[in-house]
C-alpha atoms as a PDB file:
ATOM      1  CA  UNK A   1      22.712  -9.032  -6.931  1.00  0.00           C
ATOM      2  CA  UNK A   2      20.143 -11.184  -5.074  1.00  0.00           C
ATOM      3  CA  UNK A   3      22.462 -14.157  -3.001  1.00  0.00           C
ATOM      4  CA  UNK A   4      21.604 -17.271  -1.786  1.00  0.00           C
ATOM      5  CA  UNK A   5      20.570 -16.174   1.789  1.00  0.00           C
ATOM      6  CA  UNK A   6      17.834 -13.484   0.661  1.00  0.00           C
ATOM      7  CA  UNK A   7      16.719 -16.196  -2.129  1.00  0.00           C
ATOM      8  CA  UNK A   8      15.897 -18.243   0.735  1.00  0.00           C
ATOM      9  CA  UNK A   9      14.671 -15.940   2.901  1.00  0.00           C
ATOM     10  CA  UNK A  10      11.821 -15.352   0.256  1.00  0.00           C
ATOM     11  CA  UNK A  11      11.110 -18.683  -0.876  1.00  0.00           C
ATOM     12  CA  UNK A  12      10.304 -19.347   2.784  1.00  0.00           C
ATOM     13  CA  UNK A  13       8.015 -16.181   3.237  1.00  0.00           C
ATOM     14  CA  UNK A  14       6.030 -17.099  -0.068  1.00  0.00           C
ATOM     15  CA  UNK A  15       5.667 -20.512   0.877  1.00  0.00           C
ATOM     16  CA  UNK A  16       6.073 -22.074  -2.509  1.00  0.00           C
ATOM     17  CA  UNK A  17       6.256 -25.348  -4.217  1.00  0.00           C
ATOM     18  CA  UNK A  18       9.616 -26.092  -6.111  1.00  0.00           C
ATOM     19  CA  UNK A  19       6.968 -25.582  -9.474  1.00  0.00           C
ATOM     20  CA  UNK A  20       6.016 -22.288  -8.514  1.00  0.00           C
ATOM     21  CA  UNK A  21       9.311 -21.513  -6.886  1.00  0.00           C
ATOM     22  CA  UNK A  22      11.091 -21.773 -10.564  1.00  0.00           C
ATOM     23  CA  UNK A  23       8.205 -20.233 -12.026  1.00  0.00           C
ATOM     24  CA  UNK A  24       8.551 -17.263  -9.739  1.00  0.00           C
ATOM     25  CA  UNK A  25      12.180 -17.121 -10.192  1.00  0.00           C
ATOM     26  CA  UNK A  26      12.260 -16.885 -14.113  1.00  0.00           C
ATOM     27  CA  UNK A  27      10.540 -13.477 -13.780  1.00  0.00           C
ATOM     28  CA  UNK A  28      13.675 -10.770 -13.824  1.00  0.00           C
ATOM     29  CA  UNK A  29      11.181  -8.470 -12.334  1.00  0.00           C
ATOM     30  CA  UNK A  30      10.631 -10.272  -9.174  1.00  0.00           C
ATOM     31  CA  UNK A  31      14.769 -10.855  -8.754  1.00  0.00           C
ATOM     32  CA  UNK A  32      15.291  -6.858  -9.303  1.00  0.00           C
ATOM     33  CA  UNK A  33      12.129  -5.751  -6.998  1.00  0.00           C
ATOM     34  CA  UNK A  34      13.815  -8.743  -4.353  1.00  0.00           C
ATOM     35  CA  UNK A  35      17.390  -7.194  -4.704  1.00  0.00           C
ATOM     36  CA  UNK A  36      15.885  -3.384  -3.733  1.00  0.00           C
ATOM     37  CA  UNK A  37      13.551  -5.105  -1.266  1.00  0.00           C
ATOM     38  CA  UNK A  38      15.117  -4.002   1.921  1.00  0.00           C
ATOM     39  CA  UNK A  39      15.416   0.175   0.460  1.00  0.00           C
ATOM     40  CA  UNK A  40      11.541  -0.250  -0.728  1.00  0.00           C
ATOM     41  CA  UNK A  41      10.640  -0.614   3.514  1.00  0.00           C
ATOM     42  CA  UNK A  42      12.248   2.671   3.740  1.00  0.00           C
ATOM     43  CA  UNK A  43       8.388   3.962   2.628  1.00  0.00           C
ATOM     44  CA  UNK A  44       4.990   4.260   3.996  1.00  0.00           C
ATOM     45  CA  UNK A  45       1.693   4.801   2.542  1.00  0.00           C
ATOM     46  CA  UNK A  46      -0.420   7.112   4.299  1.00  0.00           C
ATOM     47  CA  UNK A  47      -4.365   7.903   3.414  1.00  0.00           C
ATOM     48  CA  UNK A  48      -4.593  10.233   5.702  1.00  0.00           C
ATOM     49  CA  UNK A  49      -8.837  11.303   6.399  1.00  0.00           C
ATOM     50  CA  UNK A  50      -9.076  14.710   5.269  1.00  0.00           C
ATOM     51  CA  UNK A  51     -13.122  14.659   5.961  1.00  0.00           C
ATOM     52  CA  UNK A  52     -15.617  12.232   7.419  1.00  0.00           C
ATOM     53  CA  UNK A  53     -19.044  11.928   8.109  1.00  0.00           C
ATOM     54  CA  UNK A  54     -21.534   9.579   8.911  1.00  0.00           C
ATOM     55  CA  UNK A  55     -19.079   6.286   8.485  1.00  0.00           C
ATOM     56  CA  UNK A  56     -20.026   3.492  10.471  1.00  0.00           C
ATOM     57  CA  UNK A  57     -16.333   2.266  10.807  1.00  0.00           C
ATOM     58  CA  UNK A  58     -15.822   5.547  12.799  1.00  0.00           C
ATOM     59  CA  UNK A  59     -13.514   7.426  10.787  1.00  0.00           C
ATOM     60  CA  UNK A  60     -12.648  10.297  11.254  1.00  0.00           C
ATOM     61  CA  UNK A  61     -10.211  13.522  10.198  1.00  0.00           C
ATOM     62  CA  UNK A  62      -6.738  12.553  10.795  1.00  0.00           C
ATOM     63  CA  UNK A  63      -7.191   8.706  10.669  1.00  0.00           C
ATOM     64  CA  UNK A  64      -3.962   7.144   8.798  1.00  0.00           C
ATOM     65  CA  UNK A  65      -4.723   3.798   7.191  1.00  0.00           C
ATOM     66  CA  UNK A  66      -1.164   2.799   7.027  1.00  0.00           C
ATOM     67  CA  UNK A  67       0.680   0.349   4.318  1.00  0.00           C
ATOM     68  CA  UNK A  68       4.216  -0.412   3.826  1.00  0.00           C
ATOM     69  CA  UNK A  69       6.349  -0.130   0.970  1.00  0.00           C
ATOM     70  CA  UNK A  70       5.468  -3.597  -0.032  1.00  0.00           C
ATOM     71  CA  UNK A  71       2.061  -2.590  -0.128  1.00  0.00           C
ATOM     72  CA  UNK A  72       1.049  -4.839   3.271  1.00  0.00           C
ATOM     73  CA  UNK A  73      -1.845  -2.867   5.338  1.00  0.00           C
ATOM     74  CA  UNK A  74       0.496  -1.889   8.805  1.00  0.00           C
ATOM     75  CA  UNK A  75      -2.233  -3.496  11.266  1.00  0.00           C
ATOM     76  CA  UNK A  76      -0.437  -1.764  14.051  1.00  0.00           C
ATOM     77  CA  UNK A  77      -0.318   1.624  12.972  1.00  0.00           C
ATOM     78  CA  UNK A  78      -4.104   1.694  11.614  1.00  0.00           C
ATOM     79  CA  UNK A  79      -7.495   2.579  13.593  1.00  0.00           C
ATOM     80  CA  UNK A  80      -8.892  -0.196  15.297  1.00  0.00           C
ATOM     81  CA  UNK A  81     -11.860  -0.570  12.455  1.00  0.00           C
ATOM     82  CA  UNK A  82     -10.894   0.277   8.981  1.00  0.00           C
ATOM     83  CA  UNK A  83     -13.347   0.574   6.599  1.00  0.00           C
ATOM     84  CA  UNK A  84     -13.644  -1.837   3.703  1.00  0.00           C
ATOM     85  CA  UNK A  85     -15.290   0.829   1.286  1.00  0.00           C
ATOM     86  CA  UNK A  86     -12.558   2.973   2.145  1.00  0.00           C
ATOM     87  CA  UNK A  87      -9.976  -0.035   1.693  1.00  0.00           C
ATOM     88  CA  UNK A  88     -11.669  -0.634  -1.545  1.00  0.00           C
ATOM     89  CA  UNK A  89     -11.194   2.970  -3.087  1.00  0.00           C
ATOM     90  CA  UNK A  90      -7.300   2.891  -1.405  1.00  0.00           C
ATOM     91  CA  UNK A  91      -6.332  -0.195  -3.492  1.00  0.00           C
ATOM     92  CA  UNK A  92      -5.797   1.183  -6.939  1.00  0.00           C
ATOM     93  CA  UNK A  93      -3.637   4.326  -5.697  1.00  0.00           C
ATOM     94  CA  UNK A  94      -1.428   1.754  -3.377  1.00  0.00           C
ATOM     95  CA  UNK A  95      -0.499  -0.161  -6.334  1.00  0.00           C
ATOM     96  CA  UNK A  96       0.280   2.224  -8.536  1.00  0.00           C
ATOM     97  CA  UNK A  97       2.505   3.775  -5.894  1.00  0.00           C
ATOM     98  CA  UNK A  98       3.985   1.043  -5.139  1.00  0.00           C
ATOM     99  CA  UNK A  99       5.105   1.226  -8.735  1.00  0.00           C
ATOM    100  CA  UNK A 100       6.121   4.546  -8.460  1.00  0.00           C
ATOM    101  CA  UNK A 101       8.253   3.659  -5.639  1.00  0.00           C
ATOM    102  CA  UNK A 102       9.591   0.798  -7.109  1.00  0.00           C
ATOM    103  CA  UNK A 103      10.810   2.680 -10.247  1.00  0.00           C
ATOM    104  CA  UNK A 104      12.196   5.717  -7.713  1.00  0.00           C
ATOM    105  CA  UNK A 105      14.142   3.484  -5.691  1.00  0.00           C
ATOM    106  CA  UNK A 106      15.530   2.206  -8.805  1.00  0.00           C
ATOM    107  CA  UNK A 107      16.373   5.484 -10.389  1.00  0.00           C
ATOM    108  CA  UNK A 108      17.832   6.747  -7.050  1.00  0.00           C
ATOM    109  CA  UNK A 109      15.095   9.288  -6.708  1.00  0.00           C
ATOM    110  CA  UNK A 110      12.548   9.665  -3.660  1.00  0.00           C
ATOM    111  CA  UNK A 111       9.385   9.163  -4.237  1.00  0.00           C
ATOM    112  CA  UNK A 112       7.359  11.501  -2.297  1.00  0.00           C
ATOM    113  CA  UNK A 113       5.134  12.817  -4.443  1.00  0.00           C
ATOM    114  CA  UNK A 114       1.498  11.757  -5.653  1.00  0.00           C
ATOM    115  CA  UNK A 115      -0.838  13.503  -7.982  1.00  0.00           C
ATOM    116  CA  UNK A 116      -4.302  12.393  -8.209  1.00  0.00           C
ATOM    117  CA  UNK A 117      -3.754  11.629  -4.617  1.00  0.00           C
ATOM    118  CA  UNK A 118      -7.385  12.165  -3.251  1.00  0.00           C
ATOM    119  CA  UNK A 119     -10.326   9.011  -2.684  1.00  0.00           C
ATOM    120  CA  UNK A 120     -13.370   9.120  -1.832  1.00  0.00           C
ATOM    121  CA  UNK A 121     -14.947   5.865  -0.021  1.00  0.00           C
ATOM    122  CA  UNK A 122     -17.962   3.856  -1.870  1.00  0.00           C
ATOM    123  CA  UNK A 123     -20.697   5.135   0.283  1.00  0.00           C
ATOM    124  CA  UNK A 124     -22.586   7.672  -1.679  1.00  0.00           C
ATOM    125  CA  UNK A 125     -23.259   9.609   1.461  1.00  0.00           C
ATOM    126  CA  UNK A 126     -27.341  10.390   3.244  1.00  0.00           C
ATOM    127  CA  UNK A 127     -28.317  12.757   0.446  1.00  0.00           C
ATOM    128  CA  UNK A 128     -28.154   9.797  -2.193  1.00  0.00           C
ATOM    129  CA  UNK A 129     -29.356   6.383   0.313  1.00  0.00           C
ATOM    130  CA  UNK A 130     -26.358   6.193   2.137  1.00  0.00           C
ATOM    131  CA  UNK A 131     -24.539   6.560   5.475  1.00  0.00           C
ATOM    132  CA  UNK A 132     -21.868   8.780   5.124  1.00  0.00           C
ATOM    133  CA  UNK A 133     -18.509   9.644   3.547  1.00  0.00           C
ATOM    134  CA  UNK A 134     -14.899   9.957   4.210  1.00  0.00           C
ATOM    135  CA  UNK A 135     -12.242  11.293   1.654  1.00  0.00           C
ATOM    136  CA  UNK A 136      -8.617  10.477   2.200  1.00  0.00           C
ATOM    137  CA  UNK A 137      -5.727  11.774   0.750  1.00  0.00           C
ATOM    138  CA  UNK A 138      -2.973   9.125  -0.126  1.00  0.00           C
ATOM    139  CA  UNK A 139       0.835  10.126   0.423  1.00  0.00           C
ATOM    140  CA  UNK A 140       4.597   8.329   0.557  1.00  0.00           C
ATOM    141  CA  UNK A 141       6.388   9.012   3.489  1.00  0.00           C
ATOM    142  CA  UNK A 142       9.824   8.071   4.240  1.00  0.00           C
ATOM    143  CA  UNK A 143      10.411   6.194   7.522  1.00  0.00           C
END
């Protein structure tokens, strides 16, 4: 059960109006993921670079491009430059993991494991125009 003190806690970090406030809190959804919110920050998501070439952004094998639970990009814990092509082709896996941790956490299960866990940045690499490429492979870890 979500109490006063953690409602408030996340109306201030959200930042809404009282009409968006009520709107927000109507949603079941957003009171269950807020009641598990503290066990969800007990995950990472990791793209780790498995290969790299070529990227202008500098990546290279064994990069980490870090996000939390809650899906927010770790600034401190990433390479100084992070590639928005790689960023771009991160963004679909993080949210559907952050699903899959979401529904793990609820079930009491961990959710460690990924399938289809492999991107591939946007650049089409030197033999087809472009610069390079980088392929990452995206997993959960447990803090």
């Amino acid at each position: 059960m979500v109490d006063d003190v953690m409602l408030a806690l996340a109306r201030d970090m959200l930042g809404y109006n009282e009409e968006q406030w009520n709107t927000w809190k109507s949603n079941p959804t957003n009171l269950e993921i807020l009641e598990h919110f503290e066990e969800l920050q007990k995950y990472k998501i990791v793209a780790e670079v498995k290969s790299a070439y070529g990227c202008a952004a500098g990546h290279k094998v064994g990069d980490r491009i870090v996000f939390g639970g809650d899906g927010a990009l770790l600034c401190k814990e990433n390479p100084e430059k992070v590639c928005f092509g790689m960023l771009s082709s991160i963004n679909p896996l993080v949210g559907a993991i952050m699903d899959n941790i979401y529904g793990a956490v609820l079930a009491g299960s961990e959710p460690t494991q990924v399938a289809m866990n492999k991107v591939h940045c946007v650049d089409v690499g030197v033999d087809h125009g472009g610069w390079g490429e980088v392929v990452a492979e995206v997993k959960v870890e447990k803090i």
